[in-house]
N, C-alpha and C. Protein backbone atom coordinates (compact mmCIF):
# COMPACT_ATOMS: atom_id res chain seq x y z
N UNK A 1 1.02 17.03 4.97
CA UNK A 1 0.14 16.57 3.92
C UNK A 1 0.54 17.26 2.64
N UNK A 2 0.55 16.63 1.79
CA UNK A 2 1.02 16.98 0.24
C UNK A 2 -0.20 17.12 -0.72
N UNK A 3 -1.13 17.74 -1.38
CA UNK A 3 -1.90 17.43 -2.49
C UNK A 3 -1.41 18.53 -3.91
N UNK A 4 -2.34 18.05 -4.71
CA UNK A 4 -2.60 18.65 -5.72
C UNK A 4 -3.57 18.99 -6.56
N UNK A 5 -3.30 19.88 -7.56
CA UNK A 5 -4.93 19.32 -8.33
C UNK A 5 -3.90 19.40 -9.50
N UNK A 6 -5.16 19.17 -10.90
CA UNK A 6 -4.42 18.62 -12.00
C UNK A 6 -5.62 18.97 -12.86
N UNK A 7 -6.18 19.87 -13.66
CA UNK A 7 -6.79 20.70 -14.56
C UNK A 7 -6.66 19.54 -16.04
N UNK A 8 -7.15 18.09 -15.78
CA UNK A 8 -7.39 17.62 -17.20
C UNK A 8 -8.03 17.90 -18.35
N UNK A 9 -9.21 18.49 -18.18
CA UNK A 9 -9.83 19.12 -19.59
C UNK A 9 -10.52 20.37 -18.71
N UNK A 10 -11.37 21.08 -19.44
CA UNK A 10 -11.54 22.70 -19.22
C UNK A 10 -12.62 22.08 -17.63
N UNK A 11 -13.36 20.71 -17.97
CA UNK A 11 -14.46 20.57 -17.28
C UNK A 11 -14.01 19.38 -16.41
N UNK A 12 -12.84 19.25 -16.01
CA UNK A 12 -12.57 17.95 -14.93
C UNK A 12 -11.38 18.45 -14.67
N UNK A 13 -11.49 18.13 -13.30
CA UNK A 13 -10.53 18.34 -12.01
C UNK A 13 -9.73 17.15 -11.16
N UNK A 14 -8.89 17.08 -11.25
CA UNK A 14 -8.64 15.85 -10.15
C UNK A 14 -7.46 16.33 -9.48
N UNK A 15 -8.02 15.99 -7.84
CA UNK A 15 -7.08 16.39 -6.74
C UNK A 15 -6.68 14.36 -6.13
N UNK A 16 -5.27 15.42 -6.14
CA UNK A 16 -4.58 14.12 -5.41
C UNK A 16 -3.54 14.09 -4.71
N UNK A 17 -3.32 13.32 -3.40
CA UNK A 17 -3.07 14.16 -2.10
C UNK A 17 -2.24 12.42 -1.29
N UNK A 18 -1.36 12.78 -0.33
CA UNK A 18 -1.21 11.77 0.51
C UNK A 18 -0.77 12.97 1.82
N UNK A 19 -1.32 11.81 2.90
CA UNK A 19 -0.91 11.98 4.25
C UNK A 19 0.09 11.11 4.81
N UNK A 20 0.84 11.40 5.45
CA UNK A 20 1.44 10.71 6.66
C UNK A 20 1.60 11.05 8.01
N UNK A 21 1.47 10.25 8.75
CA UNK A 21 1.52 10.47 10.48
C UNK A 21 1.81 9.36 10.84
N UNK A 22 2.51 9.81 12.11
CA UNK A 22 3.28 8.71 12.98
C UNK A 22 3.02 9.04 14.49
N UNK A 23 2.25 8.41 15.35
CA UNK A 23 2.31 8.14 16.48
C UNK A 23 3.54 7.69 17.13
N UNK A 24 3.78 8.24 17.99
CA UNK A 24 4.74 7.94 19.44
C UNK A 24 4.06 7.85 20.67
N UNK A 25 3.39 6.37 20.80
CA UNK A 25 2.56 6.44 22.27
C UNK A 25 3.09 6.71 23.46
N UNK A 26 3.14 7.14 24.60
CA UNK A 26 3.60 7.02 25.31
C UNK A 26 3.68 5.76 26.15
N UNK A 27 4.79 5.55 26.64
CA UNK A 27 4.98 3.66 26.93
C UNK A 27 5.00 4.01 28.66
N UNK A 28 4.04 2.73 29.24
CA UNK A 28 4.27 2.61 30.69
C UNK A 28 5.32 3.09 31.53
N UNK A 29 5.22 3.33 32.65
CA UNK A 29 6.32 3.35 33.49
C UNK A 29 6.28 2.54 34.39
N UNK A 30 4.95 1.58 34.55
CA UNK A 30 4.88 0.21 35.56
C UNK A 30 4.22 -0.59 34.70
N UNK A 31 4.80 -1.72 35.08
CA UNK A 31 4.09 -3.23 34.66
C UNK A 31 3.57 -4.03 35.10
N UNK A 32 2.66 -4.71 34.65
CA UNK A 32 2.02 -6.16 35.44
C UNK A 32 3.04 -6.83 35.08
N UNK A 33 3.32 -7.79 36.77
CA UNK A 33 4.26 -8.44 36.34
C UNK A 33 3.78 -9.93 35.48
N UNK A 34 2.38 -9.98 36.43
CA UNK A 34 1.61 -11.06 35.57
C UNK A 34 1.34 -11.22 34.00
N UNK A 35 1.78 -9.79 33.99
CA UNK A 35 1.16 -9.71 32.43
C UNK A 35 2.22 -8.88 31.53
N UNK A 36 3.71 -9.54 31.48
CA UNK A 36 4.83 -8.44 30.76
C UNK A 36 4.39 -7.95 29.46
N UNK A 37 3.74 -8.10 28.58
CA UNK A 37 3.03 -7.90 27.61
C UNK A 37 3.06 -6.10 27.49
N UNK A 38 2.66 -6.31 28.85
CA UNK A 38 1.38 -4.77 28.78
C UNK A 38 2.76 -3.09 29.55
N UNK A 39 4.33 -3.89 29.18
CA UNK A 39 5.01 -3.17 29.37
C UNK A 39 5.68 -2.18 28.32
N UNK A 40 5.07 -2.80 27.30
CA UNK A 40 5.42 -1.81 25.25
C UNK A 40 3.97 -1.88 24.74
N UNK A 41 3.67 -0.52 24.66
CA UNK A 41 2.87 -0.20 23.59
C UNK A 41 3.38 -0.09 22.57
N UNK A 42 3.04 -0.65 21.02
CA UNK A 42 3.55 -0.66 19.55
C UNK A 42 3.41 0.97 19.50
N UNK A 43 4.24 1.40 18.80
CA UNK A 43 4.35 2.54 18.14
C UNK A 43 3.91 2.09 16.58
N UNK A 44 3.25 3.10 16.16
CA UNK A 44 2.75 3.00 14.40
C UNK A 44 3.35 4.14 13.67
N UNK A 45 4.03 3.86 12.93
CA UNK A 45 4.72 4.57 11.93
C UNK A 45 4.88 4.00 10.79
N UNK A 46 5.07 4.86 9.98
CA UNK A 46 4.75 4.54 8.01
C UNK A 46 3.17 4.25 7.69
N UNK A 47 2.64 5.55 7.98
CA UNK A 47 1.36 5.46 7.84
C UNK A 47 1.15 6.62 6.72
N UNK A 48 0.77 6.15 5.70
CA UNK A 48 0.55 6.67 4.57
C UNK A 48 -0.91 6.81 4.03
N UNK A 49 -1.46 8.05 4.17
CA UNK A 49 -2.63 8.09 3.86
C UNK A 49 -3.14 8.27 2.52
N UNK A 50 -3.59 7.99 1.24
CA UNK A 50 -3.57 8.32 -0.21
C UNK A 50 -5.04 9.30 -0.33
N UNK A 51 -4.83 10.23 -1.19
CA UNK A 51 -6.22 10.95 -1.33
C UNK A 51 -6.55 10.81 -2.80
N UNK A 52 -7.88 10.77 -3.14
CA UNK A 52 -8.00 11.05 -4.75
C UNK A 52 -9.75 11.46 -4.73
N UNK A 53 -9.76 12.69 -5.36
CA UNK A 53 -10.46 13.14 -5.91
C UNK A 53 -11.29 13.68 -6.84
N UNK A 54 -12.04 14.61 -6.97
CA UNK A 54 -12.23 14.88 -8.85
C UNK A 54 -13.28 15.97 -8.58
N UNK A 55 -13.66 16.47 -9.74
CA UNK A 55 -14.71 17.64 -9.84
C UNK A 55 -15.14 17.81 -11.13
N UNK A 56 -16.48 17.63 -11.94
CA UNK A 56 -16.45 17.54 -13.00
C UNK A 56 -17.92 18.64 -13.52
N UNK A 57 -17.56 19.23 -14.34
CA UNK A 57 -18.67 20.47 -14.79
C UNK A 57 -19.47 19.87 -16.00
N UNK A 58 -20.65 19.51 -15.81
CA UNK A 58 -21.53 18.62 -16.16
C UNK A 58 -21.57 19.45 -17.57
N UNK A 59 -22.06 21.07 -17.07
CA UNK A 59 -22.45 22.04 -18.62
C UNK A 59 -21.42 22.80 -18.46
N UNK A 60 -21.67 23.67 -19.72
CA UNK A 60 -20.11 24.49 -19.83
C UNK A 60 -20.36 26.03 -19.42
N UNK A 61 -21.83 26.15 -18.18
CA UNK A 61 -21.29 27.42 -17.58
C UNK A 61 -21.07 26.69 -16.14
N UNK A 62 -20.51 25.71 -15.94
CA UNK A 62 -20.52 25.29 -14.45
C UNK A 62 -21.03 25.30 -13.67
N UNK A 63 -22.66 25.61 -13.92
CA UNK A 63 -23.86 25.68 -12.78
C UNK A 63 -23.73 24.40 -12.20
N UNK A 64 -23.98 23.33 -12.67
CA UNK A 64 -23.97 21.98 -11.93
C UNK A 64 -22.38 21.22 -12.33
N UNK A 65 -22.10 20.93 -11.28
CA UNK A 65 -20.85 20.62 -11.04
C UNK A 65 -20.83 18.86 -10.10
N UNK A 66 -20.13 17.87 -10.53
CA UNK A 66 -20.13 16.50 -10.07
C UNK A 66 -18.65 16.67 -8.84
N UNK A 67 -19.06 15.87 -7.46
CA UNK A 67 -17.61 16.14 -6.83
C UNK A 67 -17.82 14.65 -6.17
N UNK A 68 -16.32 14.10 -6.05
CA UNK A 68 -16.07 12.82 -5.30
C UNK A 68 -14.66 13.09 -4.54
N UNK A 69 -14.85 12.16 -3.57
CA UNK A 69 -12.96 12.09 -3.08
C UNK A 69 -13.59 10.95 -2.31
N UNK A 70 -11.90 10.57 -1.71
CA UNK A 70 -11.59 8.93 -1.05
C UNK A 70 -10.56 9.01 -0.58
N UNK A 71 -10.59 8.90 0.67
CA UNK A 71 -9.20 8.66 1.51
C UNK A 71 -8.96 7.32 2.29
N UNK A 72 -8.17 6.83 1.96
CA UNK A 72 -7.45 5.65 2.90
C UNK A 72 -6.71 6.12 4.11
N UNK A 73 -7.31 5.76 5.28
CA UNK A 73 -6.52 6.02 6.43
C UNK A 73 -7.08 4.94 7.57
N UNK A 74 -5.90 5.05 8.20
CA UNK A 74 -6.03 3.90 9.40
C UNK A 74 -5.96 4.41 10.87
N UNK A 75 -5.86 4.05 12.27
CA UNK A 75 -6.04 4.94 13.17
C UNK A 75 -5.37 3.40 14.06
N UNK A 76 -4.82 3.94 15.04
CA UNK A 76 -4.24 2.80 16.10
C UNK A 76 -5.76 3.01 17.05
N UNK A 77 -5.77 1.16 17.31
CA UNK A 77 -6.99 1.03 18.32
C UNK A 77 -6.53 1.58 19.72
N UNK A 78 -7.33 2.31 20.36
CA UNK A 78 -7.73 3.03 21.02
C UNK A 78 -8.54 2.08 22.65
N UNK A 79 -8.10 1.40 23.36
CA UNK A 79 -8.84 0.79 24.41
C UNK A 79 -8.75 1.87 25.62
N UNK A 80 -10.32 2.30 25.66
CA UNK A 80 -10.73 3.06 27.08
C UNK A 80 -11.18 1.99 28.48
N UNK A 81 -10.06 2.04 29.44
CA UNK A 81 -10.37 0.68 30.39
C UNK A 81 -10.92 1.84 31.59
């Protein structure tokens, strides 16, 4: 994971960040033959997660302070049989 922050004026902050991860599922070692399908699980890779954030000091002794962030991320479905 990579971020940053970035000090735009004395009273705002913005952090900004990406992830990446890559799954390697582990793939069967038996198959239905009825069902060849179910002999490759997809692997997911190029998964890029983006972050963006902020922090903003409402007064100028920083007692009250504004904070947000947002991440985009995705997750491979998961079937519990």
């Amino acid at each position: 994971m990579y971020r940053t922050s970035y000090k735009v004026t004395p009273r705002l902050t913005l952090n900004l960040g990406v992830r990446y991860d890559y799954a390697d599922l582990p793939q069967p070692t038996v198959t239905n033959p009825d069902y060849p399908a179910t002999g490759r699980i997809p692997t997911y890779g190029k998964q890029f997660a983006p972050r963006l954030g902020f922090a903003y000091a409402v007064d100028d002794q920083s007692k009250t302070v504004v904070r947000a962030a947002t991440v985009f991320s995705m997750d491979a479905i998961r079937v519990m049989i």
